[in-house]
C-alpha atoms as a PDB file:
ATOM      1  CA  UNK A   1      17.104  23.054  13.801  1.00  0.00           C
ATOM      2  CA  UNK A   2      15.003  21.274  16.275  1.00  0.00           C
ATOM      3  CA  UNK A   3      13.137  18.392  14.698  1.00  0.00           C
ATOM      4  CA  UNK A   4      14.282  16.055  11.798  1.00  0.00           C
ATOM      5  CA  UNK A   5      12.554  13.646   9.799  1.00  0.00           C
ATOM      6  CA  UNK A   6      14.126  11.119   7.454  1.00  0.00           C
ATOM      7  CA  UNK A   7      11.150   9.560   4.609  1.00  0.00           C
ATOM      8  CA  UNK A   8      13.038   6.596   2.090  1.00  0.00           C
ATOM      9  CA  UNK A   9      11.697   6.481  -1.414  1.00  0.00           C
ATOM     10  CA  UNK A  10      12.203   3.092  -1.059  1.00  0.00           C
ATOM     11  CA  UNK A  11       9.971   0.385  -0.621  1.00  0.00           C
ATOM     12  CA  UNK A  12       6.368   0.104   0.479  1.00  0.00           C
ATOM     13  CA  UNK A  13       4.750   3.163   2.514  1.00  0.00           C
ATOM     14  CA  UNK A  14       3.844   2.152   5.684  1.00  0.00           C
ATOM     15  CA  UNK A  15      -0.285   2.777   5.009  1.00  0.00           C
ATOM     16  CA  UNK A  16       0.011   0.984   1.729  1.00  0.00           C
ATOM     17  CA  UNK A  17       0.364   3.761  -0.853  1.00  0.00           C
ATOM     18  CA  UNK A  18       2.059   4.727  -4.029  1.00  0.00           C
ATOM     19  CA  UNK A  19       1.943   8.316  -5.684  1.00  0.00           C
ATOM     20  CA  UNK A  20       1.436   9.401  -8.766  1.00  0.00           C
ATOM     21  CA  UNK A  21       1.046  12.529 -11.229  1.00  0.00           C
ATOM     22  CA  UNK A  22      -2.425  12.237 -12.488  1.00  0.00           C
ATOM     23  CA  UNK A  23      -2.141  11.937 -17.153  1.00  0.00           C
ATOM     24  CA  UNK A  24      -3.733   8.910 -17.001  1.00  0.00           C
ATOM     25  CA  UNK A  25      -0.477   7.240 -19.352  1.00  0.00           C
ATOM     26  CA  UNK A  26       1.837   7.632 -16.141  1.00  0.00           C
ATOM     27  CA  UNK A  27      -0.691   5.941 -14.305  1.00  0.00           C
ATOM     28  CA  UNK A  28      -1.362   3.037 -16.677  1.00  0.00           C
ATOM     29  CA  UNK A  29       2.360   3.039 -16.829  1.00  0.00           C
ATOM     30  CA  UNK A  30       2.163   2.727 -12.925  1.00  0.00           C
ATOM     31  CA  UNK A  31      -0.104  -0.024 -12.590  1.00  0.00           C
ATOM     32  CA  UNK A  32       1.487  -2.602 -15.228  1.00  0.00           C
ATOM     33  CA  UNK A  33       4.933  -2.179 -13.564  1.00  0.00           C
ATOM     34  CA  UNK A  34       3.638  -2.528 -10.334  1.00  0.00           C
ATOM     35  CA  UNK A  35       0.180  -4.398 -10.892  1.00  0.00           C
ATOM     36  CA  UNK A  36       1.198  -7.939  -8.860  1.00  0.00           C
ATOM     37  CA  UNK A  37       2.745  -5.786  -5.678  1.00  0.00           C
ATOM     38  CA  UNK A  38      -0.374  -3.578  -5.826  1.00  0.00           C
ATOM     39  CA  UNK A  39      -3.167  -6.497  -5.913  1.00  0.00           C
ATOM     40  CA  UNK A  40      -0.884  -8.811  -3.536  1.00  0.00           C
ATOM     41  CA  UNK A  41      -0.409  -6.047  -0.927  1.00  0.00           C
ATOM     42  CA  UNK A  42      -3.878  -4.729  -1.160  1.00  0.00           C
ATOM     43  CA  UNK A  43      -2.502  -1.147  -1.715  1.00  0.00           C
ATOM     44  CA  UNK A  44      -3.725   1.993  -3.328  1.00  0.00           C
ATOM     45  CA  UNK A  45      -1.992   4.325  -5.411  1.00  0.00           C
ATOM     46  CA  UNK A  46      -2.945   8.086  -4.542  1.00  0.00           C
ATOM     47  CA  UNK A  47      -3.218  10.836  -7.264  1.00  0.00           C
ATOM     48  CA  UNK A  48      -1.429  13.951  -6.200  1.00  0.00           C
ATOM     49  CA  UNK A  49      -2.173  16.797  -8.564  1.00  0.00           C
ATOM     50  CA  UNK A  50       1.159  18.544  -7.102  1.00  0.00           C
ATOM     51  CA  UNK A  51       3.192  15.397  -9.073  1.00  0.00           C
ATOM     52  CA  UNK A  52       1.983  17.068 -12.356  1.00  0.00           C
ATOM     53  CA  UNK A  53       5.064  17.785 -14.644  1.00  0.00           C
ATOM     54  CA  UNK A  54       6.009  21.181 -15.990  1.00  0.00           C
ATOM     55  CA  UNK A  55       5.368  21.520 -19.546  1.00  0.00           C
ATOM     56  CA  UNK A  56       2.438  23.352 -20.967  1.00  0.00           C
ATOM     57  CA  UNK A  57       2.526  20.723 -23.972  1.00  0.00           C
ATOM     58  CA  UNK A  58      -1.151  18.514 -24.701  1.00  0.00           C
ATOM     59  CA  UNK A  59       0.170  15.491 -23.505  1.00  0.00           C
ATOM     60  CA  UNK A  60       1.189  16.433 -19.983  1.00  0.00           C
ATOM     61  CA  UNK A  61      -2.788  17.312 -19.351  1.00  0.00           C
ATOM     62  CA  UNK A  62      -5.475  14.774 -18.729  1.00  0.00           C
ATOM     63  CA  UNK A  63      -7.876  14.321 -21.509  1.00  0.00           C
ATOM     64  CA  UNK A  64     -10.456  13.061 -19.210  1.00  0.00           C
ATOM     65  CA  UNK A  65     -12.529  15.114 -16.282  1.00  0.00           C
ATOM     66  CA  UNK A  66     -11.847  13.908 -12.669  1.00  0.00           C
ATOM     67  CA  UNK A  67     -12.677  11.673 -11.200  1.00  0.00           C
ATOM     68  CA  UNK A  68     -11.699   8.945 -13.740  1.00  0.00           C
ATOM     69  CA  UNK A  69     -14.075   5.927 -14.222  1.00  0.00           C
ATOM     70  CA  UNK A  70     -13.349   2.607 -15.843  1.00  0.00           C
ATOM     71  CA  UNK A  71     -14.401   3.236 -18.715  1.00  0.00           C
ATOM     72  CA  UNK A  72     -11.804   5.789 -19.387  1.00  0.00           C
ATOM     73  CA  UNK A  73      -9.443   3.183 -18.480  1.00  0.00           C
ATOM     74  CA  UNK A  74      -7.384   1.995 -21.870  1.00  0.00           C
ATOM     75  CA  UNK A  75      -7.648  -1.375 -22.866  1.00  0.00           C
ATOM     76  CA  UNK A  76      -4.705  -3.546 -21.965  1.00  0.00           C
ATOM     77  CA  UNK A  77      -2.970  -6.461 -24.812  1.00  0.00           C
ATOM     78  CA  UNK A  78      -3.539 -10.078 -23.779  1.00  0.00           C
ATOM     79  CA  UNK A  79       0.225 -10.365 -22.740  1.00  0.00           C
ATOM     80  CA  UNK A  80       0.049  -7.672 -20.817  1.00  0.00           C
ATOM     81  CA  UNK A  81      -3.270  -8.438 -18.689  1.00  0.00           C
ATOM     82  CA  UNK A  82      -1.500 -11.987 -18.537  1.00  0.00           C
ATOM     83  CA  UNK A  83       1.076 -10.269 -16.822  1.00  0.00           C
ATOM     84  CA  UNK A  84      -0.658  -7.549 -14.953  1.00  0.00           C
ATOM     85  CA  UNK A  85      -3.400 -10.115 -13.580  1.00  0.00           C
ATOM     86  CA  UNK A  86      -6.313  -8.138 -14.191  1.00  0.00           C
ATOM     87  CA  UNK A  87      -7.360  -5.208 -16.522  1.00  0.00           C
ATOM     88  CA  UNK A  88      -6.486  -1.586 -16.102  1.00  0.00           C
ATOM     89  CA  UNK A  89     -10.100  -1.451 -15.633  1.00  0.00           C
ATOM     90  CA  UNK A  90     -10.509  -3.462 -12.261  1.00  0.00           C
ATOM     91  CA  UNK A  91      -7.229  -1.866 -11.441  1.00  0.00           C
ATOM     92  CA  UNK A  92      -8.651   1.689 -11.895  1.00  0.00           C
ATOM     93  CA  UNK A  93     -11.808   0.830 -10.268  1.00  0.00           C
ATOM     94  CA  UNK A  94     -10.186  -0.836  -7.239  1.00  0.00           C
ATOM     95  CA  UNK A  95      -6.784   0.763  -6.240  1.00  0.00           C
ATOM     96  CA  UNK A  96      -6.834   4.471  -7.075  1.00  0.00           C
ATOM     97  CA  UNK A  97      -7.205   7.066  -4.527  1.00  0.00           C
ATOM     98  CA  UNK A  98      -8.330  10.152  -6.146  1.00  0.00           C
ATOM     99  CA  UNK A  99      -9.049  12.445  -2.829  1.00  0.00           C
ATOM    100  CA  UNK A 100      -6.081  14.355  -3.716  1.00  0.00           C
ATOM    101  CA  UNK A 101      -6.828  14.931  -7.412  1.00  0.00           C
ATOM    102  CA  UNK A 102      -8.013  18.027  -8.395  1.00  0.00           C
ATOM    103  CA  UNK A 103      -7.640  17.641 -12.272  1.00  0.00           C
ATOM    104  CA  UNK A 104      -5.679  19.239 -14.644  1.00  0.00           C
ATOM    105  CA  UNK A 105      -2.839  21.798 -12.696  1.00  0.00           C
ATOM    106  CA  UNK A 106      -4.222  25.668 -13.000  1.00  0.00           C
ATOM    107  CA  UNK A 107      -2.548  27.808 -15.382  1.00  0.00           C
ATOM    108  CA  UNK A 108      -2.136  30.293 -13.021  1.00  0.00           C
ATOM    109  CA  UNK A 109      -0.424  27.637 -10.596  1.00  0.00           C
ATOM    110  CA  UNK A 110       3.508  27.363 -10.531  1.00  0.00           C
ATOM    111  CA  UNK A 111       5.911  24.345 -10.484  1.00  0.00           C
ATOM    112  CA  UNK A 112       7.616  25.726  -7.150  1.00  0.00           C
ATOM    113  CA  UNK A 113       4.213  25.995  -5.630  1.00  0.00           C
ATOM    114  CA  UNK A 114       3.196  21.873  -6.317  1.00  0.00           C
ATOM    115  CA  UNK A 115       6.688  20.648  -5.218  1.00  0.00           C
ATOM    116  CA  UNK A 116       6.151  22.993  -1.962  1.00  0.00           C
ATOM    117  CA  UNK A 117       2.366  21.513  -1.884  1.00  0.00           C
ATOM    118  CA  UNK A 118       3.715  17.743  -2.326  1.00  0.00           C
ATOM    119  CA  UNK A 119       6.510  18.264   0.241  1.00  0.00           C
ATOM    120  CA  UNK A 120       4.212  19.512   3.163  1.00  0.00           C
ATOM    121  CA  UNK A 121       1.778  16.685   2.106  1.00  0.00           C
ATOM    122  CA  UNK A 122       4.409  14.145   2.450  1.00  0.00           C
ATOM    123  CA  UNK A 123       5.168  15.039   5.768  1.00  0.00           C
ATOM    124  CA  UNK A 124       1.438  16.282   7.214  1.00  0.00           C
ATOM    125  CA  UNK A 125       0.254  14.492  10.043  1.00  0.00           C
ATOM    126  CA  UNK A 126       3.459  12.118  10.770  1.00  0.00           C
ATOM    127  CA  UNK A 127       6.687  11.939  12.776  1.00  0.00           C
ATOM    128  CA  UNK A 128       7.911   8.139  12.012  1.00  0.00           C
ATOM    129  CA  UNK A 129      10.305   7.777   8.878  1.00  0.00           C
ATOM    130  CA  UNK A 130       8.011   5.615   6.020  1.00  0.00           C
ATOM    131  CA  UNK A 131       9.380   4.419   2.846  1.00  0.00           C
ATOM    132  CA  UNK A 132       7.702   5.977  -0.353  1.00  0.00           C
ATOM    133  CA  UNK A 133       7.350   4.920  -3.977  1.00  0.00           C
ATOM    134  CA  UNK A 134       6.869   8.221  -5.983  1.00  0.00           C
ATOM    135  CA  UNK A 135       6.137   7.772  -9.795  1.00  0.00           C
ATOM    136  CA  UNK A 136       5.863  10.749 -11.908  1.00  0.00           C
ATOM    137  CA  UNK A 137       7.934  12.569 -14.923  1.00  0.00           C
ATOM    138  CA  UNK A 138      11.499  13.638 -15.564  1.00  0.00           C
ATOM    139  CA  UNK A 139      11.344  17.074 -15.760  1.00  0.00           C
ATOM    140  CA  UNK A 140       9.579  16.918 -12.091  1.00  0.00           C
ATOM    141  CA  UNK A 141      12.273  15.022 -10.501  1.00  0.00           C
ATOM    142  CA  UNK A 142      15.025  17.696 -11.922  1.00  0.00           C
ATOM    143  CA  UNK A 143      13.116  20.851 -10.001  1.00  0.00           C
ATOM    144  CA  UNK A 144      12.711  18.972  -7.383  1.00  0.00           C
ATOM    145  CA  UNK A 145      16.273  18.145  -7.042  1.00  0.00           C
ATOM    146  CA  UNK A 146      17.304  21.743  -8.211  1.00  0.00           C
ATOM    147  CA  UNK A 147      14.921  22.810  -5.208  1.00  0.00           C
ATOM    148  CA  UNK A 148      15.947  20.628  -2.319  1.00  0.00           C
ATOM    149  CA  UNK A 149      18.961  19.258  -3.511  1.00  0.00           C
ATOM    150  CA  UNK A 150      21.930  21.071  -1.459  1.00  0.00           C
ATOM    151  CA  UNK A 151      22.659  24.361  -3.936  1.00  0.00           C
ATOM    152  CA  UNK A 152      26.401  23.738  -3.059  1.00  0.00           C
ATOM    153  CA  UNK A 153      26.522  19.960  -4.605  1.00  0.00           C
ATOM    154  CA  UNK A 154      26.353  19.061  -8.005  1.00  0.00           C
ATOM    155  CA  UNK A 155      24.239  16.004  -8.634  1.00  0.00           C
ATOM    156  CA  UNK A 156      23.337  14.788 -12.368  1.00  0.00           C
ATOM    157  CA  UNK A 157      19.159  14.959 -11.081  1.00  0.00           C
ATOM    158  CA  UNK A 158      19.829  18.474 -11.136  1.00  0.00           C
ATOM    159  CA  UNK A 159      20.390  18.830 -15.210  1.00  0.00           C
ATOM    160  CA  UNK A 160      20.030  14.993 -16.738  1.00  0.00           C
ATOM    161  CA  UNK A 161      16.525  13.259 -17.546  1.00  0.00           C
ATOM    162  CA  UNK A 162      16.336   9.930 -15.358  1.00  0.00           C
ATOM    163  CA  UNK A 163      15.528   7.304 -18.117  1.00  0.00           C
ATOM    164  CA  UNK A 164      12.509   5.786 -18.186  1.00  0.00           C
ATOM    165  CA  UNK A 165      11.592   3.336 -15.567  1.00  0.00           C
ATOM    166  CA  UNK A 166      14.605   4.459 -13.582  1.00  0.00           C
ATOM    167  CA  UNK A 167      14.867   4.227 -10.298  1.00  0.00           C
ATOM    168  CA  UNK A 168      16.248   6.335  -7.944  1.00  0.00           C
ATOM    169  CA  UNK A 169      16.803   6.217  -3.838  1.00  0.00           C
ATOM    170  CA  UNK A 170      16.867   9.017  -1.711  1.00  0.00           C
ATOM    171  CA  UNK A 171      16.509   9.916   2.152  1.00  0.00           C
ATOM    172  CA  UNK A 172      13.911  13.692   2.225  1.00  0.00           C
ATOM    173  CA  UNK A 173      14.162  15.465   5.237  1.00  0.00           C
ATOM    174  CA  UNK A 174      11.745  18.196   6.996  1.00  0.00           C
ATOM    175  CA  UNK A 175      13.367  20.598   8.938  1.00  0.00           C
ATOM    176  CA  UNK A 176      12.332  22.733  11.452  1.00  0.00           C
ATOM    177  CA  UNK A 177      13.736  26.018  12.642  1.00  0.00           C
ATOM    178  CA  UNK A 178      14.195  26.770  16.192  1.00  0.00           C
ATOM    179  CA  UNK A 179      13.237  30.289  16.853  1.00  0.00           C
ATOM    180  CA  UNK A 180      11.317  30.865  13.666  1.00  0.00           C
ATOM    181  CA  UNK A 181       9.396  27.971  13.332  1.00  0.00           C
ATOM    182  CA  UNK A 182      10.122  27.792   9.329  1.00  0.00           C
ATOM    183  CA  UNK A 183      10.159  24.782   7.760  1.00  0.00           C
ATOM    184  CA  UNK A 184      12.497  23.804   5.197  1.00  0.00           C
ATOM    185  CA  UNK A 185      13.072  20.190   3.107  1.00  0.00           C
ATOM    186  CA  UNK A 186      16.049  18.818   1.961  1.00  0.00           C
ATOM    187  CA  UNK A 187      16.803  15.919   0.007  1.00  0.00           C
ATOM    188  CA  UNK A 188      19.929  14.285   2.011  1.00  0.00           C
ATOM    189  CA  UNK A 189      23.400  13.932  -0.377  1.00  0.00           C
ATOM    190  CA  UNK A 190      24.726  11.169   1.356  1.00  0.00           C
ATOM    191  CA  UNK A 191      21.661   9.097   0.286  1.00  0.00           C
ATOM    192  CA  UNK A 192      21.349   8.903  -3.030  1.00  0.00           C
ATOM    193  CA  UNK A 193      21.694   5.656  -4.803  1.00  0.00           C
ATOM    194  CA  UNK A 194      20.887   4.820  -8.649  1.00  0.00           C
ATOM    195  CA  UNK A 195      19.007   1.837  -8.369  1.00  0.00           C
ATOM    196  CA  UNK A 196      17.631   1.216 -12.070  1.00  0.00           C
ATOM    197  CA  UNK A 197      18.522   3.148 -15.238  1.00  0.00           C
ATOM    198  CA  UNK A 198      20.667   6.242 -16.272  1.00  0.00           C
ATOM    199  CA  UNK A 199      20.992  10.180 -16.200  1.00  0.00           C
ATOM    200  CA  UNK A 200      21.650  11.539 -20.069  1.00  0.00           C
ATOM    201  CA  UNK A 201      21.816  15.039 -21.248  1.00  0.00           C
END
């Protein structure tokens, strides 16, 4: 291995930028939790098809064509636009980056292909270490870990659902073979912290 490069999904992304699987309930989801941070740091929130979870059931697929407007925005309770400080409306309208959307995942696509596809987007075009907040589904993180996680180590991201709003730290690494010039990712061991919430069966 010749080159190494350590990303934190910690944080704030250096270019001002959360991800996010596209259902427009994760990304509603998204913008209440992090609706002051995202107005106060003038950030955007990019759609990555490739965060798109596994299951063939309705309601992992978008009901609505891309690109979203406001108007397919849902309508937010009084508490909660209190809280947000504006409506998922002006939210949608004003921090979603949608050049990376392209709908509703193909059925002829495949899980290993999107966490390949989000992996080499993660790293395109940049050799400094950024902090990343990824939001997306359960069953996603679990292939992921079962993908880059070392095969060796048992970790409970491997077989456990992360509960819901939990939070969980981790050092990715691209690596680069000498003589081949493959590139492989792996999600560093040593890094891993629980920061919010639980693993259950």
């Amino acid at each position: 291995m010749n080159e190494e490069e350590r990303w934190e999904k910690k944080g704030q992304k250096s270019r001002g930028q959360n991800e996010d699987g596209h259902p427009r309930r994760a990304i509603s989801t998204l913008l209440i939790a992090l609706g002051p941070s995202v107005q106060s740091h003038s950030q955007t929130i990019q759609i990555l098809s490739s965060l798109q979870e596994s299951t063939r059931f309705p309601d992992a697929f978008s009901l609505t064509s891309l690109p979203f407007s406001r108007r397919s925005s849902p309508p937010l309770s009084q508490l909660e636009e209190a809280v947000v400080g504006a409506s998922l409306g002006q939210l949608y309208a004003s921090h979603l980056d949608q050049n990376f959307n392209q709908g509703n995942k193909r059925l002829y696509s495949t899980l290993v292909g999107r966490l390949f596809a989000f992996s080499s987007w993660l790293f395109e075009g940049s050799t400094e270490r950024q902090a990343v907040i990824v939001v997306g589904h359960s069953r996603w993180l679990r292939y992921f870990f079962r993908m880059f996680f070392p095969a060796e180590q048992a970790h409970p991201a491997k077989d456990q659902k992360l509960s819901n709003c939990g939070v969980l730290k981790f050092d990715y690494l691209q690596l680069h073979q000498k003589n081949s010039g493959r590139v492989d990712y792996l999600i560093d061991p040593r890094s891993c912290q629980l920061l919010r919430g639980s693993f259950s069966p």
